[in-house]
N, C-alpha and C. Protein backbone atom coordinates (compact mmCIF):
# COMPACT_ATOMS: atom_id res chain seq x y z
N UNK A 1 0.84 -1.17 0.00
CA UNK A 1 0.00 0.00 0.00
C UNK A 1 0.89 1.24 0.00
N UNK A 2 0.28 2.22 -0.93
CA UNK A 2 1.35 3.89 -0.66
C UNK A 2 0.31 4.48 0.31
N UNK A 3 1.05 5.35 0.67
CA UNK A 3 0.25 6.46 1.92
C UNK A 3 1.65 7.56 1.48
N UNK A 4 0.66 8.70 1.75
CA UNK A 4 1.08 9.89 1.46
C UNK A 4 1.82 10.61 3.04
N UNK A 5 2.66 10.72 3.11
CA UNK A 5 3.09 11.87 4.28
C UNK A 5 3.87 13.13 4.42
N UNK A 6 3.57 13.78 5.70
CA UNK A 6 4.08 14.85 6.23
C UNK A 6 5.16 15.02 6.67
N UNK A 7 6.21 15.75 6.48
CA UNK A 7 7.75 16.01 7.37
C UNK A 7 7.40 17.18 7.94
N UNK A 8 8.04 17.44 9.04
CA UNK A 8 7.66 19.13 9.49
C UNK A 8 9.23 18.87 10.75
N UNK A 9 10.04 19.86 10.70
CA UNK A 9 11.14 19.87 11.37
C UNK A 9 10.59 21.10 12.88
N UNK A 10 10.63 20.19 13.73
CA UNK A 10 9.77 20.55 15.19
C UNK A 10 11.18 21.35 15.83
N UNK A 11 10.74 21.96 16.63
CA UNK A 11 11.74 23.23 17.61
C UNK A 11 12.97 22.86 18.10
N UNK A 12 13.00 21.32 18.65
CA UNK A 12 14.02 20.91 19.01
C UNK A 12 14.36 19.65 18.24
N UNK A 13 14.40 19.78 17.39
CA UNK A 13 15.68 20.10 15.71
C UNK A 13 14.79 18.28 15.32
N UNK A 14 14.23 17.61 15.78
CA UNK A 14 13.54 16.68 15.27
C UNK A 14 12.87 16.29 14.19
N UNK A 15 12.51 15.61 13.17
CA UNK A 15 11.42 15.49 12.30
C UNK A 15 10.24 14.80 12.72
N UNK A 16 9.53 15.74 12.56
CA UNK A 16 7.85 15.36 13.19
C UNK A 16 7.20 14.70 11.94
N UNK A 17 6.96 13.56 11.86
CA UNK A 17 6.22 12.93 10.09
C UNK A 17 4.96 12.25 10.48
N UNK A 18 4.22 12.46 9.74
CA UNK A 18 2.62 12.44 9.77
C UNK A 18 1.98 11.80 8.64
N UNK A 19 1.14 10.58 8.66
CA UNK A 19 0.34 10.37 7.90
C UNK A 19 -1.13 10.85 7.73
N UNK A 20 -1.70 11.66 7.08
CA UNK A 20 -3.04 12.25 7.11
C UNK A 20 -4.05 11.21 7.10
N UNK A 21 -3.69 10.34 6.18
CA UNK A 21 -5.15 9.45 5.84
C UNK A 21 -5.05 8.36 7.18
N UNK A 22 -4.37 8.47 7.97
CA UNK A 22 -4.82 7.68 9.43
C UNK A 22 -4.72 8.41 10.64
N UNK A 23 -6.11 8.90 11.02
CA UNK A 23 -5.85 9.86 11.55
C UNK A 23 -5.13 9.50 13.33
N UNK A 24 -4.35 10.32 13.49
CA UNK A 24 -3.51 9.94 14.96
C UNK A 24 -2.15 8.96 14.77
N UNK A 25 -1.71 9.11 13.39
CA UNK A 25 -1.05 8.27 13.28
C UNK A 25 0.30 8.99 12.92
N UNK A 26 1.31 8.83 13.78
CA UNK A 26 2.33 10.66 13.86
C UNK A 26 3.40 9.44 14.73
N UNK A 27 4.79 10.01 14.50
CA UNK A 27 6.11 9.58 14.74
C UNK A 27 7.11 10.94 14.58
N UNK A 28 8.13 10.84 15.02
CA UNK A 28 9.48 11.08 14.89
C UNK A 28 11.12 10.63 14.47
N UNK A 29 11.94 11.19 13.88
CA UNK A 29 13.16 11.11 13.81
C UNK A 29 14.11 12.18 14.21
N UNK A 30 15.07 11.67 14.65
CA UNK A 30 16.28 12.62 14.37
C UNK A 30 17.05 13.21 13.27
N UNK A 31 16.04 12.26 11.96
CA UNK A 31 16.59 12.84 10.84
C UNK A 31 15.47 12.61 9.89
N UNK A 32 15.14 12.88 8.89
CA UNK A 32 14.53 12.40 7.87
C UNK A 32 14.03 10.93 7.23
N UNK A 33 15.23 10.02 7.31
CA UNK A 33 15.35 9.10 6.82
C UNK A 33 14.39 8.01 8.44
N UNK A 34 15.25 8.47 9.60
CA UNK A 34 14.48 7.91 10.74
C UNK A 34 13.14 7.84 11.02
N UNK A 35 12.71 9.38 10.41
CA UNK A 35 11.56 9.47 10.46
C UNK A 35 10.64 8.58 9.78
N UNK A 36 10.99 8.50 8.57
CA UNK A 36 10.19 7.70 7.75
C UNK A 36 10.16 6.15 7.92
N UNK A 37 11.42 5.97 8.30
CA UNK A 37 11.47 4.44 8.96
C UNK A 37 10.38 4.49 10.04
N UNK A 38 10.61 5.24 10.66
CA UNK A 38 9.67 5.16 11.70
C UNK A 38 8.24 5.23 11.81
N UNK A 39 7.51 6.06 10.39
CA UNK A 39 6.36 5.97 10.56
C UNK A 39 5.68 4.81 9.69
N UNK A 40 6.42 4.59 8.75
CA UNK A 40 6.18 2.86 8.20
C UNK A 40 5.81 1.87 9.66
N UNK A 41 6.61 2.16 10.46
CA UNK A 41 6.27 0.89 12.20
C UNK A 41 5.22 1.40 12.41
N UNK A 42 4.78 2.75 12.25
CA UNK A 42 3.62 3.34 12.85
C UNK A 42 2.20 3.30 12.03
N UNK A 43 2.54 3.15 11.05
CA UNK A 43 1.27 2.75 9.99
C UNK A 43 1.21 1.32 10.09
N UNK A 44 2.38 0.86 10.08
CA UNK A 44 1.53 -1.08 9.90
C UNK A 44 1.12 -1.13 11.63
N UNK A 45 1.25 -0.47 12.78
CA UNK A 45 0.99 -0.76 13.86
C UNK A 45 -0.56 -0.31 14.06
N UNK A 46 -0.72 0.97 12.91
CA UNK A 46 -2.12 1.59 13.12
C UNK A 46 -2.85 1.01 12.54
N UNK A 47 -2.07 0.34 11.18
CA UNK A 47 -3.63 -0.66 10.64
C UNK A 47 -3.68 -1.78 11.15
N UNK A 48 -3.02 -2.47 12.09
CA UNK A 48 -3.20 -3.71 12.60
C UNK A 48 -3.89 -3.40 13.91
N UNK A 49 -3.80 -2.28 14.95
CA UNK A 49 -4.78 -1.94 15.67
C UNK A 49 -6.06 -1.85 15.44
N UNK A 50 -6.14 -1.07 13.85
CA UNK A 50 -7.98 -1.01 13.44
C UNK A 50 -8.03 -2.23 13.08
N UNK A 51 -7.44 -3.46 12.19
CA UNK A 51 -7.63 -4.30 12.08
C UNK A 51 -8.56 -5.52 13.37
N UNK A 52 -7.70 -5.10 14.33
CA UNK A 52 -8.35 -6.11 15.66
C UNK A 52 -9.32 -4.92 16.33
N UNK A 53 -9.48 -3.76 16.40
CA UNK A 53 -11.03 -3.55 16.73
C UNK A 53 -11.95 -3.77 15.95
N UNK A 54 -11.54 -4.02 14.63
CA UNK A 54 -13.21 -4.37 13.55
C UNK A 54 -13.37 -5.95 13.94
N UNK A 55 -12.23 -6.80 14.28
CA UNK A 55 -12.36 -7.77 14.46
C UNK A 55 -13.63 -8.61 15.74
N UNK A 56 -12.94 -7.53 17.13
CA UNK A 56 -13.76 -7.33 17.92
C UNK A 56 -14.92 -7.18 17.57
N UNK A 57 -15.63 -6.27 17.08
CA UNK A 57 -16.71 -5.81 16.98
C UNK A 57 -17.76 -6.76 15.74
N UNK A 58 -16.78 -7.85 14.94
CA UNK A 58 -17.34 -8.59 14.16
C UNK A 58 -18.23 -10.10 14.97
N UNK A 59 -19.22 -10.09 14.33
CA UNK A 59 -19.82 -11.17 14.84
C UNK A 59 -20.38 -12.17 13.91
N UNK A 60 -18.73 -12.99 13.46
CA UNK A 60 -19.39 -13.91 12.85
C UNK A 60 -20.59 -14.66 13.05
N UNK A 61 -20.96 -15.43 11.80
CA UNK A 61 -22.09 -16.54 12.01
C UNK A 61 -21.64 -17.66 12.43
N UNK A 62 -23.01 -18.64 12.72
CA UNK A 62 -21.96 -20.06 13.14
C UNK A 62 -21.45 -20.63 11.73
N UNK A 63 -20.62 -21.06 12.11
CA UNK A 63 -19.37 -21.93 10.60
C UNK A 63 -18.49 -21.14 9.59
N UNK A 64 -18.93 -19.78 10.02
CA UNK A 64 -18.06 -18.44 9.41
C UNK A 64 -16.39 -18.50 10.14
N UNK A 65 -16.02 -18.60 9.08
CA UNK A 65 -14.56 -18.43 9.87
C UNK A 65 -13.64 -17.20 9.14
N UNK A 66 -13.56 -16.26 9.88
CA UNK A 66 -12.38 -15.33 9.23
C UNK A 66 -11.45 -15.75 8.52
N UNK A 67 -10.85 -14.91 7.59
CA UNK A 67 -9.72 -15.46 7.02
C UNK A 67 -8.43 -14.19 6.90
N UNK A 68 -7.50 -14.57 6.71
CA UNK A 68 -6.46 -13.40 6.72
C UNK A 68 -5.91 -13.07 5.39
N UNK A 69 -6.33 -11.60 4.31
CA UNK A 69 -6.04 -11.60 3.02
C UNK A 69 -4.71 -10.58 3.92
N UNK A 70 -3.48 -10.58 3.05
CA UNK A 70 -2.33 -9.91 2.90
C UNK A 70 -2.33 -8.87 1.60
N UNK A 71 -2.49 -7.66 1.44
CA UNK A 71 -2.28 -6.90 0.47
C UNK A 71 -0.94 -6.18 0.54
């Protein structure tokens, strides 16, 4: 998947990087390159969080069994 993001160089000399299309989903580096490493951990961590609350909230039928697609 692509996702679009934000760099913004914060007061004490950090990179603040932001993904818009998930919202709350924000990291840091000490550099650019960190940053972005870093918010890649933070996007697959944010869609695997929404992932297990839809899960929660799903109520299979009887003999329905989830399955796990990988995109």
């Amino acid at each position: 998947m692509i996702f679009h993001v934000t760099l913004e160089q914060a007061e004490d000399g950090w990179v603040v990087v932001e993904c818009p299309a998930l919202p709350g989903c924000v990291s840091q580096g000490k550099d650019e390159k960190e940053a972005v490493d870093n918010i890649k951990e933070a996007i697959t961590a944010w869609l695997w969080a929404e992932d297990q609350k839809a899960m929660k909230a799903l109520s299979p039928k009887p003999g329905q069994e989830p399955i796990v697609v990988a995109v």
